[in-house]
Protein backbone atom coordinates (compact mmCIF):
# COMPACT_ATOMS: atom_id res chain seq x y z
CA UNK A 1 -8.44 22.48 -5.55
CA UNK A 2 -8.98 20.12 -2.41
CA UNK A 3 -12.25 17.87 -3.05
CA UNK A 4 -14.03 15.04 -1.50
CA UNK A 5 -14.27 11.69 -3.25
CA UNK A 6 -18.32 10.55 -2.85
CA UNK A 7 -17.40 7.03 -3.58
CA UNK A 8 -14.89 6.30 -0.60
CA UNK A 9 -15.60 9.42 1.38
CA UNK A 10 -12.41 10.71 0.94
CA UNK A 11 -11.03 14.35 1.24
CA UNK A 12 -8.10 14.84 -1.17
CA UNK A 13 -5.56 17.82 -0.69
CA UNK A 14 -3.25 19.36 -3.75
CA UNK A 15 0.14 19.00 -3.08
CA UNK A 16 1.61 22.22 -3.57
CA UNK A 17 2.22 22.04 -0.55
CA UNK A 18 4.47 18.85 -0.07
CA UNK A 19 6.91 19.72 -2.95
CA UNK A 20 8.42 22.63 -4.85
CA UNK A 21 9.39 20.76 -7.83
CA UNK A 22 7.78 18.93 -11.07
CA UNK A 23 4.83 19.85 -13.90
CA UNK A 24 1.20 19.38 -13.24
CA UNK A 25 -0.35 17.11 -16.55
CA UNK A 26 -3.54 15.57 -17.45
CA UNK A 27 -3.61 12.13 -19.19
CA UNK A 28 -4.43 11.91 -22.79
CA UNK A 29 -8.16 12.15 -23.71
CA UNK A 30 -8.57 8.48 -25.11
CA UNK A 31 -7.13 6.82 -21.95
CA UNK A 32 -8.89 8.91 -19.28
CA UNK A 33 -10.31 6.15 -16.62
CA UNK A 34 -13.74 6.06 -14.91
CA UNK A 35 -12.40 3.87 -12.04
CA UNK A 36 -15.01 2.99 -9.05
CA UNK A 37 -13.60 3.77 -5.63
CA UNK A 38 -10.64 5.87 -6.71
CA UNK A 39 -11.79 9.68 -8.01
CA UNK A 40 -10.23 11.41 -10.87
CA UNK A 41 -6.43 10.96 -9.36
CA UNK A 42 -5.50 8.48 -11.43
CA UNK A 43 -6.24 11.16 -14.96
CA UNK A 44 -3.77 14.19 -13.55
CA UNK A 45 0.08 13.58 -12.05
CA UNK A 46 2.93 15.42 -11.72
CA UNK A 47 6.29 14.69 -14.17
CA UNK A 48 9.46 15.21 -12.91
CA UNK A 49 11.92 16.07 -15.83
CA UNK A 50 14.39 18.21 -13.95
CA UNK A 51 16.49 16.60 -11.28
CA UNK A 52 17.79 13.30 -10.53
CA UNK A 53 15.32 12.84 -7.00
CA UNK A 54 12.36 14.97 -6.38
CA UNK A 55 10.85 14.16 -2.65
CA UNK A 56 7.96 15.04 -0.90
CA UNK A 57 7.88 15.92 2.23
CA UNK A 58 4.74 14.98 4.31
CA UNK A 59 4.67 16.00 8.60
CA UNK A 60 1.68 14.37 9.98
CA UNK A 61 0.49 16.03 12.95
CA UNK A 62 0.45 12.78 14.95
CA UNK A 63 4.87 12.51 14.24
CA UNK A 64 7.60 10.37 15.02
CA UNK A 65 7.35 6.61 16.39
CA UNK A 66 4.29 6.35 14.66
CA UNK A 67 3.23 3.89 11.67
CA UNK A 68 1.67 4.87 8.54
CA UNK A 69 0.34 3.69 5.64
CA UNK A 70 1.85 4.89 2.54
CA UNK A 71 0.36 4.42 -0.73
CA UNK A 72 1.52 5.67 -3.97
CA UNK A 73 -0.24 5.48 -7.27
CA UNK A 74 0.70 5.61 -11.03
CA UNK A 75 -0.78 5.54 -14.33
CA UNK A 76 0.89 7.11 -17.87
CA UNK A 77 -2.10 7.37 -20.10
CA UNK A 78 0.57 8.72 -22.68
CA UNK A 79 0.30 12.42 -21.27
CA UNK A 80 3.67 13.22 -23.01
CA UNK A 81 1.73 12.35 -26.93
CA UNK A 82 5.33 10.32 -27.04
CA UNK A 83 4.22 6.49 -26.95
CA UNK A 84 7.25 5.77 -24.65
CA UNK A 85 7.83 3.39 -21.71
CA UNK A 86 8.82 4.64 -18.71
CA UNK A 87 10.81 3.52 -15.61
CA UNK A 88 12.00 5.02 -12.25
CA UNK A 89 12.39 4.04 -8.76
CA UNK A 90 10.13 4.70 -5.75
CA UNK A 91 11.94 5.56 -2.45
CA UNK A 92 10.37 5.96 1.31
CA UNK A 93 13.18 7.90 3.32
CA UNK A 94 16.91 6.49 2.41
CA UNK A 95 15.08 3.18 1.56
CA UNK A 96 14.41 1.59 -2.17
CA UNK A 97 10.44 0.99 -2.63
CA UNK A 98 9.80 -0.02 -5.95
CA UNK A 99 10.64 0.38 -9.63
CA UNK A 100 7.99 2.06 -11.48
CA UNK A 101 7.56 0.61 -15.37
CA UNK A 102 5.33 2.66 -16.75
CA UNK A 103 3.68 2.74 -20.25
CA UNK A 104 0.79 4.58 -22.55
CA UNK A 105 -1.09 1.03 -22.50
CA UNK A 106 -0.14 -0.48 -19.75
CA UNK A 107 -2.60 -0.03 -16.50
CA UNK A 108 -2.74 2.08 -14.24
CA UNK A 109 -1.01 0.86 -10.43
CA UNK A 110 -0.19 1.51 -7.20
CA UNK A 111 2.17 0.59 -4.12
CA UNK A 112 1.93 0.15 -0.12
CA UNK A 113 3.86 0.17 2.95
CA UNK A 114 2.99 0.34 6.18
CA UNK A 115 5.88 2.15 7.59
CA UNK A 116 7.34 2.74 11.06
CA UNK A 117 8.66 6.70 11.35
CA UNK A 118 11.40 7.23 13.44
CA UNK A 119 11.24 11.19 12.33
CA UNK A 120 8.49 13.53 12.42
CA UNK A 121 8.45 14.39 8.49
CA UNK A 122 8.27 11.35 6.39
CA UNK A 123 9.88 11.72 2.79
CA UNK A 124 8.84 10.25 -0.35
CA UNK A 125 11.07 10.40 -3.55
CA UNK A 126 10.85 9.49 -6.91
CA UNK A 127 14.56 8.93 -9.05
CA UNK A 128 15.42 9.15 -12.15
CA UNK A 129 17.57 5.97 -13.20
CA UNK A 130 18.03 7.44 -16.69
CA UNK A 131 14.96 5.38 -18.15
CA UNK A 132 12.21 8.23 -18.89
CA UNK A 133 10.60 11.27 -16.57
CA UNK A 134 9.71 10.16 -13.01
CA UNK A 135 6.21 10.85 -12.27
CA UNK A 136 3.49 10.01 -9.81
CA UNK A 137 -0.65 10.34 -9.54
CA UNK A 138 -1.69 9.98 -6.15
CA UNK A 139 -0.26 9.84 -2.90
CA UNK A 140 -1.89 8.70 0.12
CA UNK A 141 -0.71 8.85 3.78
CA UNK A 142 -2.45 6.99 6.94
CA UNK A 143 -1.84 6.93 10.49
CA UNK A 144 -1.86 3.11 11.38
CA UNK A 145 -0.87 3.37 14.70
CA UNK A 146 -4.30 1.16 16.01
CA UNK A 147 -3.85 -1.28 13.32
CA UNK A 148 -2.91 -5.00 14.16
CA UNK A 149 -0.98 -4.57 10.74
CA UNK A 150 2.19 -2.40 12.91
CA UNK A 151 5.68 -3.39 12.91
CA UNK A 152 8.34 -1.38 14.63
CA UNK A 153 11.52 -2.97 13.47
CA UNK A 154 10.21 -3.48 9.75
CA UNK A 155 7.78 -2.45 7.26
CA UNK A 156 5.07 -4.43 5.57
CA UNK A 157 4.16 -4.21 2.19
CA UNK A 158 0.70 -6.03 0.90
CA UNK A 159 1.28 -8.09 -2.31
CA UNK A 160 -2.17 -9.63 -1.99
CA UNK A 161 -5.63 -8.58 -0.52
CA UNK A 162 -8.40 -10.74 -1.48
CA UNK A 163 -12.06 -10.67 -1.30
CA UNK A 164 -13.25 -14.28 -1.75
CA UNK A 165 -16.56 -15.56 -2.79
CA UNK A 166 -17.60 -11.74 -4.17
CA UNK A 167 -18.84 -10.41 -7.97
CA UNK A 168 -16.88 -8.12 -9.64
CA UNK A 169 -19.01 -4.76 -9.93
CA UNK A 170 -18.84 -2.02 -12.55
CA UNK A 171 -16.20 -3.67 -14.39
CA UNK A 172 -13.89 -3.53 -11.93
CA UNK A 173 -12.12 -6.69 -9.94
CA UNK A 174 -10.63 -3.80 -7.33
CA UNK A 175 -12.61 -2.37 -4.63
CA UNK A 176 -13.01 -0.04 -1.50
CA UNK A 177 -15.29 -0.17 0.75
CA UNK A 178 -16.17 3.07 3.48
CA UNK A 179 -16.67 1.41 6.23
CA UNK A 180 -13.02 -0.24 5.62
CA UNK A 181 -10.88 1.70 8.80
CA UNK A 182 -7.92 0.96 7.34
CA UNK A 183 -9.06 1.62 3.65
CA UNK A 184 -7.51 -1.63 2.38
CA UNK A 185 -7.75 -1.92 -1.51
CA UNK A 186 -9.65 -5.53 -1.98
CA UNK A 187 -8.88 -7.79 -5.39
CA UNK A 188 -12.42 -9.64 -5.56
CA UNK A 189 -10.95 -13.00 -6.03
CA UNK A 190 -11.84 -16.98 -6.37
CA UNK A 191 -9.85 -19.90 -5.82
CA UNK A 192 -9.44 -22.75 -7.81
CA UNK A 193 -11.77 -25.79 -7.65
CA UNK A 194 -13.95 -23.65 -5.26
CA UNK A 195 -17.86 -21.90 -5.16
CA UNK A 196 -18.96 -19.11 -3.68
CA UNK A 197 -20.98 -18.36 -0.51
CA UNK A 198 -22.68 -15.01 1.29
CA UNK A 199 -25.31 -13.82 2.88
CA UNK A 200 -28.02 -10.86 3.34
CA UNK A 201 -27.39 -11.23 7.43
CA UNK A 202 -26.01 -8.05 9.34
CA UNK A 203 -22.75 -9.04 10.78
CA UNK A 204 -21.71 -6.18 13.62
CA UNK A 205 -18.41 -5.10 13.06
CA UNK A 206 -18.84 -2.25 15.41
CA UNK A 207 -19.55 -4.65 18.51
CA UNK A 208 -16.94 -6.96 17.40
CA UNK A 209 -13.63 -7.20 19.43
CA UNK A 210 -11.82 -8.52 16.44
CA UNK A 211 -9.01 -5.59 16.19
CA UNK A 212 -9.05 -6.28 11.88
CA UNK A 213 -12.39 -4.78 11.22
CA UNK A 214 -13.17 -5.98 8.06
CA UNK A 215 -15.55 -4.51 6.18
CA UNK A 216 -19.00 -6.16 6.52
CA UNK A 217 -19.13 -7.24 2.31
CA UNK A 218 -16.23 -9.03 3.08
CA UNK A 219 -17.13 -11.01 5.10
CA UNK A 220 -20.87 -11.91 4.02
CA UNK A 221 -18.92 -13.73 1.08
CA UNK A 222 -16.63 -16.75 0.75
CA UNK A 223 -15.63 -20.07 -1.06
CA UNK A 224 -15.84 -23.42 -0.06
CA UNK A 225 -14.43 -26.96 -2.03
CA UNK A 226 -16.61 -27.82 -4.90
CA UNK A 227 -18.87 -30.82 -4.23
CA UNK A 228 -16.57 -33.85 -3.18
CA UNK A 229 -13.88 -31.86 -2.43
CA UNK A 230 -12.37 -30.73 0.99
CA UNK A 231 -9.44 -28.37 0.49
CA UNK A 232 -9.31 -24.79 -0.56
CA UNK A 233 -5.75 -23.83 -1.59
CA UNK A 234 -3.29 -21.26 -3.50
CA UNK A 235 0.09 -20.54 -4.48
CA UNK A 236 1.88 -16.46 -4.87
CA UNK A 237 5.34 -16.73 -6.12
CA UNK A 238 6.90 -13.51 -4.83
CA UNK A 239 8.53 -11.13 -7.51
CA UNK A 240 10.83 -9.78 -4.86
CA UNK A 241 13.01 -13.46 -4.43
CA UNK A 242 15.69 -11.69 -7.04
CA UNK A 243 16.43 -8.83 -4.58
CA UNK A 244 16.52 -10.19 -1.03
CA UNK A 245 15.32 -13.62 0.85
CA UNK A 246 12.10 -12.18 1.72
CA UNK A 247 10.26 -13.57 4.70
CA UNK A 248 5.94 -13.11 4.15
CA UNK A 249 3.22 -12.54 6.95
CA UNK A 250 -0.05 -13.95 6.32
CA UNK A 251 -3.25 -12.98 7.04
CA UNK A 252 -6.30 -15.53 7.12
CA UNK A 253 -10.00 -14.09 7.78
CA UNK A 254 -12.96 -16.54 8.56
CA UNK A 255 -16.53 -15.90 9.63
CA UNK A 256 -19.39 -18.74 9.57
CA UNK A 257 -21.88 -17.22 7.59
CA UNK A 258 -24.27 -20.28 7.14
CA UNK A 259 -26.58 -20.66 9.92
CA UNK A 260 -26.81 -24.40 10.41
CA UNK A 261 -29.89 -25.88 10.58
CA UNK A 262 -29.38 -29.25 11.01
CA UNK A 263 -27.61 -29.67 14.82
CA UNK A 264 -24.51 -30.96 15.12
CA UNK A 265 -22.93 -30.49 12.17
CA UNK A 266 -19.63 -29.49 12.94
CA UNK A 267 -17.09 -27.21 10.32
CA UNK A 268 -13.60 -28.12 11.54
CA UNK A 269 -10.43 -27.68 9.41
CA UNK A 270 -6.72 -27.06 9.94
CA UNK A 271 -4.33 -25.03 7.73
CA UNK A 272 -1.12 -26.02 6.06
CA UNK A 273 1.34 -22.76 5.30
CA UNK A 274 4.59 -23.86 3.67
CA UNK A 275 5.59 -26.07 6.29
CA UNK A 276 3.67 -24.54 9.21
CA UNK A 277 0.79 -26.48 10.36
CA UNK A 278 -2.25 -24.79 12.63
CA UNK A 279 -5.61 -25.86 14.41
CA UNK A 280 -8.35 -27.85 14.34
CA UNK A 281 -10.45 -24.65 14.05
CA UNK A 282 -13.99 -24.39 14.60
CA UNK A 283 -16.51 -21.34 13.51
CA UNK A 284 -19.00 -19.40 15.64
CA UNK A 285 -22.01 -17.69 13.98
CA UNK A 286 -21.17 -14.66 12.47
CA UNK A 287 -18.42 -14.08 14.88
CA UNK A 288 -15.01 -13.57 12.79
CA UNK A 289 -11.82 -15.15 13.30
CA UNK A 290 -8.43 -13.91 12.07
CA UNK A 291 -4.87 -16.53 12.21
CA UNK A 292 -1.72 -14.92 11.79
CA UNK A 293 1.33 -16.67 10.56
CA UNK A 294 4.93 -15.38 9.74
CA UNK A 295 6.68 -17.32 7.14
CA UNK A 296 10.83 -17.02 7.67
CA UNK A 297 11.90 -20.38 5.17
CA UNK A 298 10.82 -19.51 2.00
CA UNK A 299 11.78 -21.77 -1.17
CA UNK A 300 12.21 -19.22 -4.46
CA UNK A 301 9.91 -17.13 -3.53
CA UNK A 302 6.74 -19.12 -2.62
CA UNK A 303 3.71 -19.05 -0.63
CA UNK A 304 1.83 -21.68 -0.43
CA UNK A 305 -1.61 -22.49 1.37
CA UNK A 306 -4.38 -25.51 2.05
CA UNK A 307 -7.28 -25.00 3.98
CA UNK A 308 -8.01 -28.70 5.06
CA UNK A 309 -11.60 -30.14 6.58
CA UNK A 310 -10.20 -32.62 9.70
CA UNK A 311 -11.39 -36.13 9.44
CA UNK A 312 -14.58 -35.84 11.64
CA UNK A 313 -15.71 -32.77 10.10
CA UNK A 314 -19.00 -32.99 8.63
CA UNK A 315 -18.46 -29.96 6.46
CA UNK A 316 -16.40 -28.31 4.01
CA UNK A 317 -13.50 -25.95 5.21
CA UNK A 318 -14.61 -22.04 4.02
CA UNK A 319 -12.20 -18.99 3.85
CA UNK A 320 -13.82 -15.17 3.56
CA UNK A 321 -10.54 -13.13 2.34
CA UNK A 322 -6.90 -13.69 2.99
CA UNK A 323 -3.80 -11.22 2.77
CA UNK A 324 -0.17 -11.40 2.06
CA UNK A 325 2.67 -9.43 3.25
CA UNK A 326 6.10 -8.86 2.47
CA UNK A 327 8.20 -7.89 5.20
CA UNK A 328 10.57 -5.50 4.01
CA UNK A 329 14.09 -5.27 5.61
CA UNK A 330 15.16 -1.55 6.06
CA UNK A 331 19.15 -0.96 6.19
CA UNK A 332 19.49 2.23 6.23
CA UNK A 333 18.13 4.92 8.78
CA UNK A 334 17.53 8.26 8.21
CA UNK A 335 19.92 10.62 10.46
CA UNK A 336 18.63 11.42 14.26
CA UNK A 337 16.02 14.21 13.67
CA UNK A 338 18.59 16.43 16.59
CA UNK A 339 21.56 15.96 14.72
CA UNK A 340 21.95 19.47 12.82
CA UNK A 341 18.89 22.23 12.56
CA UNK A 342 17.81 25.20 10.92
CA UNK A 343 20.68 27.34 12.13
CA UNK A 344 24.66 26.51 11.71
CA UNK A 345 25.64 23.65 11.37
CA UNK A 346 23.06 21.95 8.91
CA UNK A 347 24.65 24.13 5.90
CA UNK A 348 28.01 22.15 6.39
CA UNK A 349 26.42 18.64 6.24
CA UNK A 350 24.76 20.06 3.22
CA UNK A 351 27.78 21.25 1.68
CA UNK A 352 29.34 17.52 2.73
CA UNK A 353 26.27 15.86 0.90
CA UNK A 354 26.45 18.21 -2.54
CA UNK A 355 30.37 16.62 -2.74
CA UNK A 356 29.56 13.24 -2.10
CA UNK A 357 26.79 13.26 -4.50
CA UNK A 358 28.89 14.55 -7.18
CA UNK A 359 31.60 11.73 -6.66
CA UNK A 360 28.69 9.24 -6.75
CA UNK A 361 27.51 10.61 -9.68
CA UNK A 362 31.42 10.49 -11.08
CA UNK A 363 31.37 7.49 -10.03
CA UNK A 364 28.60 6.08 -11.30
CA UNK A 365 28.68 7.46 -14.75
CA UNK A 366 24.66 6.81 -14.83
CA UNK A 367 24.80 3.45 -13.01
CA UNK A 368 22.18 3.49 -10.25
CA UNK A 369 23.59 2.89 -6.96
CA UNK A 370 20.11 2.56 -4.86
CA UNK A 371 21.59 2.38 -1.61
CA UNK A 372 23.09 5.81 -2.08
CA UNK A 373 20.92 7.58 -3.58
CA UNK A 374 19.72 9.46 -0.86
CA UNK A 375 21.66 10.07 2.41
CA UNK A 376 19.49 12.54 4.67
CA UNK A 377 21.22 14.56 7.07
CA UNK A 378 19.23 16.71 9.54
CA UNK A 379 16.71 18.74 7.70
CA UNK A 380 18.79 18.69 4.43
CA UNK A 381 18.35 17.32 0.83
CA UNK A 382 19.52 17.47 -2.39
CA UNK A 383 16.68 17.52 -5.38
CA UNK A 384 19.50 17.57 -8.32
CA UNK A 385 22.60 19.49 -7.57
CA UNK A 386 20.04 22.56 -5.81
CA UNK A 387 20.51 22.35 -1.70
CA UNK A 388 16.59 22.34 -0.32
CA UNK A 389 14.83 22.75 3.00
CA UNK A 390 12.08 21.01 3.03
CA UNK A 391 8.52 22.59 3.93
CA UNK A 392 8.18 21.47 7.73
CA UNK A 393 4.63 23.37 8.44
CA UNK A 394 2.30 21.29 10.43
CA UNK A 395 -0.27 19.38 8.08
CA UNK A 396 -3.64 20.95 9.33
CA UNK A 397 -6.57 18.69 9.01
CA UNK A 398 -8.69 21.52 8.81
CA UNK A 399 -12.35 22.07 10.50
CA UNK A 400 -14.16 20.30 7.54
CA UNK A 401 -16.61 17.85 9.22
CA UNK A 402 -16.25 15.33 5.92
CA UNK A 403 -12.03 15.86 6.10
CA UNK A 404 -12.66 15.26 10.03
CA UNK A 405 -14.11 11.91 9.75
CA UNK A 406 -10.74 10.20 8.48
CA UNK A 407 -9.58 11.15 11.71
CA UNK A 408 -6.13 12.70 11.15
CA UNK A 409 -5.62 10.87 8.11
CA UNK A 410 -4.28 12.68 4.93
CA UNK A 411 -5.12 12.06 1.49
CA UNK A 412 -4.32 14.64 -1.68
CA UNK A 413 -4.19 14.42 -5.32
CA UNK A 414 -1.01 15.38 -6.96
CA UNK A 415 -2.58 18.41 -9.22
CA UNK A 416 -5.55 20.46 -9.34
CA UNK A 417 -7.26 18.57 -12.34
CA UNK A 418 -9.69 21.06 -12.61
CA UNK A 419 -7.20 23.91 -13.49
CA UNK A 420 -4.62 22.23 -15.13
CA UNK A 421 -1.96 23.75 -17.28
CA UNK A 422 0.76 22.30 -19.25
């Protein structure tokens, strides 16, 4: 059954809908999770053990040359009673995502990508690489298209989101906060050698030009140097460095949250980014402030950041949350949406697809060859050796005033966890 999340606001849809293969489970009693901000998704998924890609097939209603935020999420909780580890790869379209290692103990996780659709149906597969049954929890799906976060040529993948200066609530250092437009998840994070900051004071978001929109507990908190010191700073170290040279956008949010009562006392401070230098910046009031920077020369995989005070600064430099990006490269597109239909000729590019699956899979002998996995060809794909047409029905949001206020945006669970059946 569809249900609304009260802790995010959040209408979640079943997917029976979105895919015709796969078995609905529930997580094993003794790991079940009570996690703040995410509903019950996380204690039902759907396994895949038939098939070497299941896909599902989501058409927003707002289609092609659009961006979207994609957001997958994954969590064993040993619902198999087998104690084994588990590990499968994530794919958006004819495009590697992520490999999945799954476990009974380990905890639970999740993936995003804001993604640019050149197609009106967007396709998300999981694949068996011969390491334990695919599955998946949750699936989100957002249209982005008003969010500075866009990209047309490439998509972006957050590898860090943090809340600065914050208290970690109910046990939990992840967060989401309502009034969050582009329901970002938030790590509630400190640097090193720093102290946090906030205030009580209303900061208006709503009457803010500033096109990020952070939420306003976001920025009410930050960090500053401890006493005698005038630098924040941090280092990431990207996991990705292995696979391709990855080039990082970074995201820097600021808002003066101490009302100054002494006059003149200024709060100027530049920032250092690998080898990129920016500023002097200065704070207003309340007001917040967002720098940019993309980061193209990037030694083994690091990011690296200081947050300086200038010289005739008379205070300390202060940061409210920052966030990292990977940009991903994308070499393969999927096939023009007019090449090939319902009718004709799609059944011979089909047929053409079945035979050069089964010589990769001769081929291969169980290698995984990820670029190849999937080759989409009009409306066509293959979920083992069966030929599918995927559902193409309009996504209808639905008169529901609660499912209305995410305007257009879809969100289901992948089972009805209510109802569940093994």
């Amino acid at each position: 059954e569809d249900y609304l999340d009260g802790d995010t606001g959040i209408t979640y849809k079943t997917d029976k809908d979105f895919i015709r293969t796969g078995k609905n489970k529930v997580v094993a009693p003794e790991y079940y999770l009570t996690i703040p901000y995410f509903g019950n998704m996380v204690n039902s998924l759907r396994t895949f053990p038939e098939g070497k890609r299941n896909c599902y097939t989501l058409k927003p209603r707002q289609g092609k040359n659009q961006n979207y935020y994609v957001r997958a999420f994954f969590y064993h909780g040993n619902y198999d009673s087998k104690n084994q580890t588990q590990k499968f790869d994530l794919y958006l379209g004819v495009n590697y995502w992520a490999t999945v290692l799954a476990a009974k103990d380990r905890p639970w996780q999740y993936y995003n990508i804001i993604h640019y659709s050149v197609t009106d149906t967007i396709y998300v597969c999981l694949v068996n690489t011969g390491f334990g049954v695919p599955f998946i929890n949750g699936l989100d799906l957002r249209f982005m298209n008003d969010s500075p976060y866009r990209s047309m040529d490439r998509s972006l993948s957050p590898v860090v989101q943090a809340d600065l200066g914050g208290h970690q609530t109910q046990n939990s250092i992840i967060i989401r906060y309502k009034d969050d437009v582009f329901d970002r998840i938030w790590w509630l994070y400190n640097l090193t050698d720093s102290v946090s900051i906030g205030t009580e004071t209303n900061i208006d978001i709503q009457g803010s030009d500033d096109p990020y929109r952070l939420p306003v507990e976001v920025l009410r908190t930050a960090v500053q140097p401890q006493n005698g010191l005038n630098s924040l700073s941090y280092n990431y170290t990207s996991p990705y460095k292995e696979n391709f040279t990855p080039e990082f956008r970074v995201y820097f949010h600021f808002a003066e949250i101490l009302e100054q009562t002494a006059p003149g006392k200024l709060r100027e401070f530049t920032i250092t980014l690998n080898s990129l230098n920016y500023g002097p910046f200065t704070l207003e009031y309340l007001k917040p402030l967002t720098i940019r920077s993309n980061i193209t020369q990037v030694q083994e995989g690091q990011v690296r950041f200081s947050i300086d005070a200038t010289l005739r600064s008379d205070l300390p430099p202060i940061l409210n949350a920052f966030e990292i990006f990977v940009l991903w490269p994308l070499p393969d597109s999927p096939t023009n949406q007019t090449d090939g239909g319902f009718n004709g000729g799609n059944d011979g590019r089909c047929r053409w697809l079945m035979k050069e699956e089964e010589k990769l899979q001769r081929r291969d002998k169980g290698a995984r060859r990820r670029t190849h996995y999937l080759r989409w060809l009009g409306y066509c794909f293959v979920i083992g050796m069966v030929v599918v047409k995927p559902v193409v029905d309009n996504l209808k949001i639905g008169n529901n005033k609660s499912y209305t206020k995410t305007l257009g945006n879809l969100f289901w669970s992948l089972s009805n966890f209510k109802c569940i059946q093994s």
